[in-house]
PDB file of N, CA and C in Angstrom:
ATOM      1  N   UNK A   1      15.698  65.709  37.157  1.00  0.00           N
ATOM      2  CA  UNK A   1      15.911  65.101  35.868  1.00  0.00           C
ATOM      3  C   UNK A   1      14.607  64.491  35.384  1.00  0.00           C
ATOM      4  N   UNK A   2      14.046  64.902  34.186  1.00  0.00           N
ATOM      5  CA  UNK A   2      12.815  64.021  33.975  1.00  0.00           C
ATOM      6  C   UNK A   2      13.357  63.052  32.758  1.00  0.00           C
ATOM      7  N   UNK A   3      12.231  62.239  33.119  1.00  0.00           N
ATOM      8  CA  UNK A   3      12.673  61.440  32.321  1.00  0.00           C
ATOM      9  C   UNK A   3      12.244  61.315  30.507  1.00  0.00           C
ATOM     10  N   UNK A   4      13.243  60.531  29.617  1.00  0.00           N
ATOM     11  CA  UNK A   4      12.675  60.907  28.233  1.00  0.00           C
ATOM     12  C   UNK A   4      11.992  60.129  27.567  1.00  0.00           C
ATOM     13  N   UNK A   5      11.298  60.678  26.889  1.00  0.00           N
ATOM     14  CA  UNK A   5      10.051  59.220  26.350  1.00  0.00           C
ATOM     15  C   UNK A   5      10.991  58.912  24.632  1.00  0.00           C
ATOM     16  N   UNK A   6      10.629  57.477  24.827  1.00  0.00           N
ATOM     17  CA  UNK A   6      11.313  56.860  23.713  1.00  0.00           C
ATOM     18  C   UNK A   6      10.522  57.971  21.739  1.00  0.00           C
ATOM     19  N   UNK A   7      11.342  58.233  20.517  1.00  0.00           N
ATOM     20  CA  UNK A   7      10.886  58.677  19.884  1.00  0.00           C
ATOM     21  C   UNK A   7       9.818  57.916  19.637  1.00  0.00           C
ATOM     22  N   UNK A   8       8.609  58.458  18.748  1.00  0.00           N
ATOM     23  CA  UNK A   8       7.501  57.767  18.462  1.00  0.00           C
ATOM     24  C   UNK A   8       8.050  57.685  16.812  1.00  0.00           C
ATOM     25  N   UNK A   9       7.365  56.138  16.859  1.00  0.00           N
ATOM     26  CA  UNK A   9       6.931  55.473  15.660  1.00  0.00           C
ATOM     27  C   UNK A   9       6.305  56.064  14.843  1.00  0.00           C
ATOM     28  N   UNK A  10       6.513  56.465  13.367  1.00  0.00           N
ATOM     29  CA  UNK A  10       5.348  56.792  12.778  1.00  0.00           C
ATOM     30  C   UNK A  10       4.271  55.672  12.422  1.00  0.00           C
ATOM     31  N   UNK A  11       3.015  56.309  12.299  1.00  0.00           N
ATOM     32  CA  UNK A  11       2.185  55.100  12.087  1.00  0.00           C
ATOM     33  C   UNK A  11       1.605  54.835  10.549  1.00  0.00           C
ATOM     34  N   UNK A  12       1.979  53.575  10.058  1.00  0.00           N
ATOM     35  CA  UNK A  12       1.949  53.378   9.092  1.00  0.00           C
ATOM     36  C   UNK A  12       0.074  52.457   8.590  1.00  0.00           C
ATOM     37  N   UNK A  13       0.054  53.538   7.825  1.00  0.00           N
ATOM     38  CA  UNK A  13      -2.000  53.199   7.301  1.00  0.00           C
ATOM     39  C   UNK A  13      -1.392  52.095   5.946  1.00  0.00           C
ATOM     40  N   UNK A  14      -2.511  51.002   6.034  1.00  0.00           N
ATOM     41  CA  UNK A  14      -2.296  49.993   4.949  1.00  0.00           C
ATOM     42  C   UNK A  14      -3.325  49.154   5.103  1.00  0.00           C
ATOM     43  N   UNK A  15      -3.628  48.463   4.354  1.00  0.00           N
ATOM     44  CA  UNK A  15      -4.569  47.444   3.990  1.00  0.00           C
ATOM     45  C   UNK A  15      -4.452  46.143   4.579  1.00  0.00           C
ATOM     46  N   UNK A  16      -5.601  45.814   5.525  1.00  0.00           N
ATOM     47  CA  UNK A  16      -5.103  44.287   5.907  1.00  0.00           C
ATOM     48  C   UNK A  16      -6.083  43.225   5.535  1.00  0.00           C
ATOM     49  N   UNK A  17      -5.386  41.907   5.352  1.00  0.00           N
ATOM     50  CA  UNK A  17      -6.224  40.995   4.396  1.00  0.00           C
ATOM     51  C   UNK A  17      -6.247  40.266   5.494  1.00  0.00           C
ATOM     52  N   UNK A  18      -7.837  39.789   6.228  1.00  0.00           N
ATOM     53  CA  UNK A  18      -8.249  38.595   7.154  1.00  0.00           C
ATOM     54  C   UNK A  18      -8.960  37.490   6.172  1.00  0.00           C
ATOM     55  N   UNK A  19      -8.277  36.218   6.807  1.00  0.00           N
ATOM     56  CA  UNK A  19      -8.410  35.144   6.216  1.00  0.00           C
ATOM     57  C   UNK A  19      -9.298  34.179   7.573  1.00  0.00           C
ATOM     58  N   UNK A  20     -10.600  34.364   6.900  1.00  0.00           N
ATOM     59  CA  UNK A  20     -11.267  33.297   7.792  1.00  0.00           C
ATOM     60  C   UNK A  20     -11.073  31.767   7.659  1.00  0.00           C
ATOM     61  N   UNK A  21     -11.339  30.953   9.303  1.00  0.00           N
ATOM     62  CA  UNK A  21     -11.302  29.961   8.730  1.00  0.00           C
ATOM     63  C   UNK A  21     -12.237  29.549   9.738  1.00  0.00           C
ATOM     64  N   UNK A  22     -12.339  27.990  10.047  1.00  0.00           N
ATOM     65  CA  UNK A  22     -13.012  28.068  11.253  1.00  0.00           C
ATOM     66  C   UNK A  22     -12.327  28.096  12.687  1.00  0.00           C
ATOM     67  N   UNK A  23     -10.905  28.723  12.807  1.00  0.00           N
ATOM     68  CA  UNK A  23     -10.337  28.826  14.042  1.00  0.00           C
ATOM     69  C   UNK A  23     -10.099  30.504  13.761  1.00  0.00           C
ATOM     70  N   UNK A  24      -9.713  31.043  14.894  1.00  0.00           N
ATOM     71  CA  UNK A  24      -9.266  32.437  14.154  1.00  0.00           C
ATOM     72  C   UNK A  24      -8.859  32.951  13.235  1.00  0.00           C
ATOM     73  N   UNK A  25      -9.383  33.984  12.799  1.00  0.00           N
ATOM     74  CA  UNK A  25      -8.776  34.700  11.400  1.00  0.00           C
ATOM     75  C   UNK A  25      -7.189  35.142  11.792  1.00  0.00           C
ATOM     76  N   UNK A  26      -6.434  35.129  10.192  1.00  0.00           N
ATOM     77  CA  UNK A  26      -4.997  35.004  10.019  1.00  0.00           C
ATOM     78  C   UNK A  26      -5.421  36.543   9.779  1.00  0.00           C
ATOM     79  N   UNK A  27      -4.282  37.760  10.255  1.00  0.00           N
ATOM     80  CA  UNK A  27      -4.392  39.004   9.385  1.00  0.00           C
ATOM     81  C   UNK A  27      -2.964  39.531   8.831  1.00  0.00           C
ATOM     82  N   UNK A  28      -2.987  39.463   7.713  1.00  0.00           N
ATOM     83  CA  UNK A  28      -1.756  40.056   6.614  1.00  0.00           C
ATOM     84  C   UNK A  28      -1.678  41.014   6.396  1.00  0.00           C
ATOM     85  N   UNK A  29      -0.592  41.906   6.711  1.00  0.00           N
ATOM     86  CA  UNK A  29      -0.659  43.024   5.749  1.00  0.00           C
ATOM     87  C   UNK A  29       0.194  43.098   4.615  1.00  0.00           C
ATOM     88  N   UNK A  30      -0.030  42.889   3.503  1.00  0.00           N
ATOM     89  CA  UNK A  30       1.015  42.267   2.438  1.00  0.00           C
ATOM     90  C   UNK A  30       0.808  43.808   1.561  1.00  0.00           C
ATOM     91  N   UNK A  31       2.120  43.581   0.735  1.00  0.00           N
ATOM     92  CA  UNK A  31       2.594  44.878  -0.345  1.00  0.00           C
ATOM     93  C   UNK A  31       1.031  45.467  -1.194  1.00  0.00           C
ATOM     94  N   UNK A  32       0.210  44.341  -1.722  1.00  0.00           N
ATOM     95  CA  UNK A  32      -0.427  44.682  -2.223  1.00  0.00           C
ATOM     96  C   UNK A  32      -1.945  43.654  -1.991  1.00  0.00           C
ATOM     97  N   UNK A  33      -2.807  44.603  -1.131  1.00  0.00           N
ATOM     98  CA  UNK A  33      -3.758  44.000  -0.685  1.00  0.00           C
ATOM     99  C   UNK A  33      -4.535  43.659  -1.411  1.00  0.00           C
ATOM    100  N   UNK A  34      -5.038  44.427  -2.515  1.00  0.00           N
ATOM    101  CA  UNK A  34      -6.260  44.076  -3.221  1.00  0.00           C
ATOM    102  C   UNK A  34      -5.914  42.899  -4.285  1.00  0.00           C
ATOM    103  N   UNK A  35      -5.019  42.886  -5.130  1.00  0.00           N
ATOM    104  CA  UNK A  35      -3.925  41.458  -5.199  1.00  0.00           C
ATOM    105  C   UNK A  35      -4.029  40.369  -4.793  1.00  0.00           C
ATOM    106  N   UNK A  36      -3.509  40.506  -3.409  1.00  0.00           N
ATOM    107  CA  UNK A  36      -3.879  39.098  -2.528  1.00  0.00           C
ATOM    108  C   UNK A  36      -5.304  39.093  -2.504  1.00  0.00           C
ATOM    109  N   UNK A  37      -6.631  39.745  -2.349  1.00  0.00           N
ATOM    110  CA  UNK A  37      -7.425  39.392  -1.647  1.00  0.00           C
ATOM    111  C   UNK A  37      -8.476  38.910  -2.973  1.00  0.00           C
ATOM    112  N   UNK A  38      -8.038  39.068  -4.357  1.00  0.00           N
ATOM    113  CA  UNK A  38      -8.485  38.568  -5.754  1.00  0.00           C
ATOM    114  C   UNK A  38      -8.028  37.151  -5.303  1.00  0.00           C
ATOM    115  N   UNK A  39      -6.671  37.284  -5.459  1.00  0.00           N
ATOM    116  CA  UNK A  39      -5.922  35.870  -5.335  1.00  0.00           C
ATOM    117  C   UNK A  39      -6.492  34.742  -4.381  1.00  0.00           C
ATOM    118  N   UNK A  40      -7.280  34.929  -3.404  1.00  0.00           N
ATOM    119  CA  UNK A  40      -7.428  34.367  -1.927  1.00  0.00           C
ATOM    120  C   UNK A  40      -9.144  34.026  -2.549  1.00  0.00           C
ATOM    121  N   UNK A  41      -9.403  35.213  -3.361  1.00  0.00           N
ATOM    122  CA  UNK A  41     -11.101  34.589  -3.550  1.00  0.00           C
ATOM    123  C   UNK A  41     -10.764  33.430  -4.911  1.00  0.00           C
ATOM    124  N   UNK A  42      -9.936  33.522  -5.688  1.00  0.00           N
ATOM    125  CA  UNK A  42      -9.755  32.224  -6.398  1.00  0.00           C
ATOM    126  C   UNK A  42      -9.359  30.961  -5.621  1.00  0.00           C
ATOM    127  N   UNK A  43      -8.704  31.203  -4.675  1.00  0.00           N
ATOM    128  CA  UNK A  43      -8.353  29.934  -4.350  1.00  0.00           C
ATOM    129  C   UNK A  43      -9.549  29.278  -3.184  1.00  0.00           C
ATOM    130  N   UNK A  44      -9.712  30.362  -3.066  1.00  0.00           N
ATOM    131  CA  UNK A  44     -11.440  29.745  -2.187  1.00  0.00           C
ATOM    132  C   UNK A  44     -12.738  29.149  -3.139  1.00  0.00           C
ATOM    133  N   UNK A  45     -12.514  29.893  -4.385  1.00  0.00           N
ATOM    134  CA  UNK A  45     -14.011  29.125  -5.238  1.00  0.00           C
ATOM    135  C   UNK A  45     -13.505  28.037  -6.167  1.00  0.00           C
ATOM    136  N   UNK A  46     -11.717  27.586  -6.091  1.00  0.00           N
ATOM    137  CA  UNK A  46     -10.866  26.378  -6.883  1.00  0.00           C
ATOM    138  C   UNK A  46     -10.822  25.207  -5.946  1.00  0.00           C
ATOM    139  N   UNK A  47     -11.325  25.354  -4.768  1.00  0.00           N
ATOM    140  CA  UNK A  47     -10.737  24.854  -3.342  1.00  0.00           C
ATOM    141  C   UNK A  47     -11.679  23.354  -3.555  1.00  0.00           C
ATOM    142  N   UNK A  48     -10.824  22.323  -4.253  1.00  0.00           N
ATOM    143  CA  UNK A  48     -11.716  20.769  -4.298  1.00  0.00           C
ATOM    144  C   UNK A  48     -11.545  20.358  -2.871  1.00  0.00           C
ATOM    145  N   UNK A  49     -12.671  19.511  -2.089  1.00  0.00           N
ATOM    146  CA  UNK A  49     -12.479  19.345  -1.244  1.00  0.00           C
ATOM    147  C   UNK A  49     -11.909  17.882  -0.990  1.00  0.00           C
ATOM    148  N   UNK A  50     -11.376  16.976  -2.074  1.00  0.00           N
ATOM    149  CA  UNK A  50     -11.082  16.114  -2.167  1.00  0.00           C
ATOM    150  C   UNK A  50     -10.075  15.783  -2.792  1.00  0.00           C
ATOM    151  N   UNK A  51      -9.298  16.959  -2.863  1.00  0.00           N
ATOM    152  CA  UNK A  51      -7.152  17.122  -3.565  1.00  0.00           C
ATOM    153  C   UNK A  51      -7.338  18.827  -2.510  1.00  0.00           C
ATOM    154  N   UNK A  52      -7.247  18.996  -1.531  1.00  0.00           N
ATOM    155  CA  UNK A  52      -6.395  19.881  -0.750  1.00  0.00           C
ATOM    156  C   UNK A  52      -5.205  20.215  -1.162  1.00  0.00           C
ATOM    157  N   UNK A  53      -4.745  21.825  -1.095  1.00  0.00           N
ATOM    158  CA  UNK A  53      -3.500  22.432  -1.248  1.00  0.00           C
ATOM    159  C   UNK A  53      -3.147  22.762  -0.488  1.00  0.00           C
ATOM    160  N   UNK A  54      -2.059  23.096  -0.187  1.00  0.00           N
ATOM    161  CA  UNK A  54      -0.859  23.740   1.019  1.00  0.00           C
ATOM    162  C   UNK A  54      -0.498  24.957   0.452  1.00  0.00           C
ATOM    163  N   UNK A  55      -1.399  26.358   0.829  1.00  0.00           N
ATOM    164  CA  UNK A  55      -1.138  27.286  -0.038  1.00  0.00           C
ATOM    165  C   UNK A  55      -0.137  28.443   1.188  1.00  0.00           C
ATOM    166  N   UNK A  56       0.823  28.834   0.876  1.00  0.00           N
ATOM    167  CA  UNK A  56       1.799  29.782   1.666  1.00  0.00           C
ATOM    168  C   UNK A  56       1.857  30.975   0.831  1.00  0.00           C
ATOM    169  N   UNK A  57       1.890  32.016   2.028  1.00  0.00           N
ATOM    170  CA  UNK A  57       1.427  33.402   1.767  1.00  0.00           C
ATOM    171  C   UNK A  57       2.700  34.237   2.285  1.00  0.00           C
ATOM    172  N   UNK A  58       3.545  35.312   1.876  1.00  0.00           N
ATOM    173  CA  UNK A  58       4.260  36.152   2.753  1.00  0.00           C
ATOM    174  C   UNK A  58       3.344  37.491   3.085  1.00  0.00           C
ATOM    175  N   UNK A  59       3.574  38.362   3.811  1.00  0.00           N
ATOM    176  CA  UNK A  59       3.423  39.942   4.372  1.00  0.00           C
ATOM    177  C   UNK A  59       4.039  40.438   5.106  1.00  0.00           C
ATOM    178  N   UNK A  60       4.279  41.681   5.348  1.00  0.00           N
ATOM    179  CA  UNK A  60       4.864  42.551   5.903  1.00  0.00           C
ATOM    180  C   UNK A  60       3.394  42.476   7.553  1.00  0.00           C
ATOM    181  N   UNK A  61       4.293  42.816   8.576  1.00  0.00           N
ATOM    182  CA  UNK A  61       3.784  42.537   9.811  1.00  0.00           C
ATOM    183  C   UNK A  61       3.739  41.681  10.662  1.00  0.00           C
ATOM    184  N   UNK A  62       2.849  41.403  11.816  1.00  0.00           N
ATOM    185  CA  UNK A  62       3.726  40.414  12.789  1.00  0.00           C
ATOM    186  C   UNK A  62       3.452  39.375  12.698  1.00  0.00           C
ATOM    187  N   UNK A  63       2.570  39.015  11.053  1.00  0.00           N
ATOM    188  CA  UNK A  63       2.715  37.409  10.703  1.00  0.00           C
ATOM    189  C   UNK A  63       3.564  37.823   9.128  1.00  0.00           C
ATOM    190  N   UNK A  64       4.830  37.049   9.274  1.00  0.00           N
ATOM    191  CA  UNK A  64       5.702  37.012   8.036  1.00  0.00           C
ATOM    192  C   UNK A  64       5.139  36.266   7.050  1.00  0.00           C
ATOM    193  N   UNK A  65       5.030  34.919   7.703  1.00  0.00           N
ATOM    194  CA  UNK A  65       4.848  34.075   6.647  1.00  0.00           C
ATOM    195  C   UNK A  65       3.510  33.045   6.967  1.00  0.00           C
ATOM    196  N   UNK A  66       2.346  32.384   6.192  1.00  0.00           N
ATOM    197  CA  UNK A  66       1.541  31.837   6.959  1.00  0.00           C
ATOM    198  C   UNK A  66       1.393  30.607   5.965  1.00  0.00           C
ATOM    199  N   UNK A  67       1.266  29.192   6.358  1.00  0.00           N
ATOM    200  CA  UNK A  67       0.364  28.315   5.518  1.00  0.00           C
ATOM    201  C   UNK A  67      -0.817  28.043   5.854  1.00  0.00           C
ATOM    202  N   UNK A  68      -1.413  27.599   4.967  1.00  0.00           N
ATOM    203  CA  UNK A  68      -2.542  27.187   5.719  1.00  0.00           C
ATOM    204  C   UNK A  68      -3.528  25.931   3.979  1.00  0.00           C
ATOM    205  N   UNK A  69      -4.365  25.327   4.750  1.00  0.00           N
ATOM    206  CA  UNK A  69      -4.858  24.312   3.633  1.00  0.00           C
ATOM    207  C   UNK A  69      -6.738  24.986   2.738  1.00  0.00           C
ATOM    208  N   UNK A  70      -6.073  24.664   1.610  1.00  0.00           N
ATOM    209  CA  UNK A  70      -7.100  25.639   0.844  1.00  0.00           C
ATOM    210  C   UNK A  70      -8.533  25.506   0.975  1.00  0.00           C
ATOM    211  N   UNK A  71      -8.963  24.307   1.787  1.00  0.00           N
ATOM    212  CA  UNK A  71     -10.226  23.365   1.811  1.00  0.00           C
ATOM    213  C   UNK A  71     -10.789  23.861   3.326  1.00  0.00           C
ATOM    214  N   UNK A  72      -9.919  24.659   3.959  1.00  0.00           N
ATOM    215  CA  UNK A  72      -9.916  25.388   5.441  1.00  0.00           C
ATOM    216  C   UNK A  72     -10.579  26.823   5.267  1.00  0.00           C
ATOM    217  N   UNK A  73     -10.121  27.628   4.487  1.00  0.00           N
ATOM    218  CA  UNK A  73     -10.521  28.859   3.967  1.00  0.00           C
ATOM    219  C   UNK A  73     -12.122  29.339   3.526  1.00  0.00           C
ATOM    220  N   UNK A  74     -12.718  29.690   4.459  1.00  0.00           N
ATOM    221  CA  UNK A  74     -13.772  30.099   4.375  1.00  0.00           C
ATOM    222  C   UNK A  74     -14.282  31.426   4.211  1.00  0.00           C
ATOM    223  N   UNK A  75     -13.314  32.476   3.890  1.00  0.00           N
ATOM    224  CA  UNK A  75     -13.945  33.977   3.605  1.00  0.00           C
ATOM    225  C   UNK A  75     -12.828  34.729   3.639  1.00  0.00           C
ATOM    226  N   UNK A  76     -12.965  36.001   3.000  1.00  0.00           N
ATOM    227  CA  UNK A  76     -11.494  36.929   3.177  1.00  0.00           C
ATOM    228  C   UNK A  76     -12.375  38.315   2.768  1.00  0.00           C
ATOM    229  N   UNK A  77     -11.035  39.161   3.634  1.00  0.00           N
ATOM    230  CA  UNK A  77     -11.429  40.667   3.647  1.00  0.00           C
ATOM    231  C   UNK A  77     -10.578  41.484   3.375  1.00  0.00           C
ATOM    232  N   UNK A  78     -11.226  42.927   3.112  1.00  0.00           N
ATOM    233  CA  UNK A  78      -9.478  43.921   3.409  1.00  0.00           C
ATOM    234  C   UNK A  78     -10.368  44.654   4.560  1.00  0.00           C
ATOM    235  N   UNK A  79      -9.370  44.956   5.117  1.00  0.00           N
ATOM    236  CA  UNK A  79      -9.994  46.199   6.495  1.00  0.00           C
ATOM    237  C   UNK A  79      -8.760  47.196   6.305  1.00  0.00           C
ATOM    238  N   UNK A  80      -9.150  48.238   6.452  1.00  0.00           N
ATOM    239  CA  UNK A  80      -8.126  49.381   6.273  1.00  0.00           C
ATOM    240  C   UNK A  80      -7.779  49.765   7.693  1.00  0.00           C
ATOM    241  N   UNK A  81      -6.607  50.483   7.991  1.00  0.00           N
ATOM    242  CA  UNK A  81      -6.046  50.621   9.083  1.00  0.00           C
ATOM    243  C   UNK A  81      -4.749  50.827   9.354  1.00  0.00           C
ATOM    244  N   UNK A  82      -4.784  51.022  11.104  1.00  0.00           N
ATOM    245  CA  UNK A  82      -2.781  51.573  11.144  1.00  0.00           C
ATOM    246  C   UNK A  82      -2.490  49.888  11.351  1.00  0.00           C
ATOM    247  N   UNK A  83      -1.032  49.859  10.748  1.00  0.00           N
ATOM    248  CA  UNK A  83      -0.322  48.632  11.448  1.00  0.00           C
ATOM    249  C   UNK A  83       0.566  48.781  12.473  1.00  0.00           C
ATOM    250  N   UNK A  84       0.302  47.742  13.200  1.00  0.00           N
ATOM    251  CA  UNK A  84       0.962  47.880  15.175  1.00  0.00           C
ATOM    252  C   UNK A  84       2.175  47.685  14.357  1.00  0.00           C
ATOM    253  N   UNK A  85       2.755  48.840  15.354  1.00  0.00           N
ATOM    254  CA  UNK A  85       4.465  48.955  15.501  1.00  0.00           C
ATOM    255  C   UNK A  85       4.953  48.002  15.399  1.00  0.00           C
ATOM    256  N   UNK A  86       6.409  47.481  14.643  1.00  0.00           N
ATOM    257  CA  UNK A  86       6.815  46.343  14.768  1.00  0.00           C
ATOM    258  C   UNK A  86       8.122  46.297  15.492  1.00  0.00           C
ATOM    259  N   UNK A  87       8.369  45.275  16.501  1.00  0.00           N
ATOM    260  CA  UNK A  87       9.961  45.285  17.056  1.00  0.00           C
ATOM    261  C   UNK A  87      11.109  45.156  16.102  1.00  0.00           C
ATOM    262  N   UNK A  88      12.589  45.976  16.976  1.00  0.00           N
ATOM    263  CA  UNK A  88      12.861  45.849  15.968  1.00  0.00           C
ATOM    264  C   UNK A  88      14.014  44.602  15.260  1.00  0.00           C
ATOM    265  N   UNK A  89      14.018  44.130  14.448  1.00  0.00           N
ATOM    266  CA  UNK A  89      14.675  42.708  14.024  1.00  0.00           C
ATOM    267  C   UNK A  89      16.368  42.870  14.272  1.00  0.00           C
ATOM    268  N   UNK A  90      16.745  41.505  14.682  1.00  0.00           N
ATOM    269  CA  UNK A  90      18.022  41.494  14.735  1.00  0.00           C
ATOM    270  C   UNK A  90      18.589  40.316  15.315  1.00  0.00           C
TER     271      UNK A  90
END
């Protein structure tokens, strides 16, 4: 009897938005990358360092949801790529 290998995942190519800060970068893959990553450079060149925001982000992948403080945010990217398989919810 051999044994059967689980079906494969297809692998899904998408845009991911890294959010530097000075602890590790956050990486999103949200509906629409280039979107967020306009959005992320406004709030980085609005960012007073003396009234801080609590800015919350959703995406698709194995960070759902992230906050983080706008005065923290030091750079952002898109990197293109597959996104790791995700488990599945329930």
């Amino acid at each position: 009897m051999s044994a059967q290998k689980p079906p494969m995942q297809p692998q899904l190519h998408m845009a991911a938005i890294l959010l530097f800060r000075s602890a590790p970068p956050f990486v999103l893959y949200p509906d629409d990358a280039e979107a967020l990553y306009a959005e992320l450079q406004g709030v980085i060149r609005n960012a007073k360092p003396n009234a801080p925001k609590l800015i919350e982000k959703t995406a698709n992948g194995p960070i759902r949801k992230v906050c983080f403080i706008d005065t923290e945010l030091i750079g952002v990217s898109v990197q293109m790529g597959i996104m790791p398989p995700m488990p599945p919810q329930g």
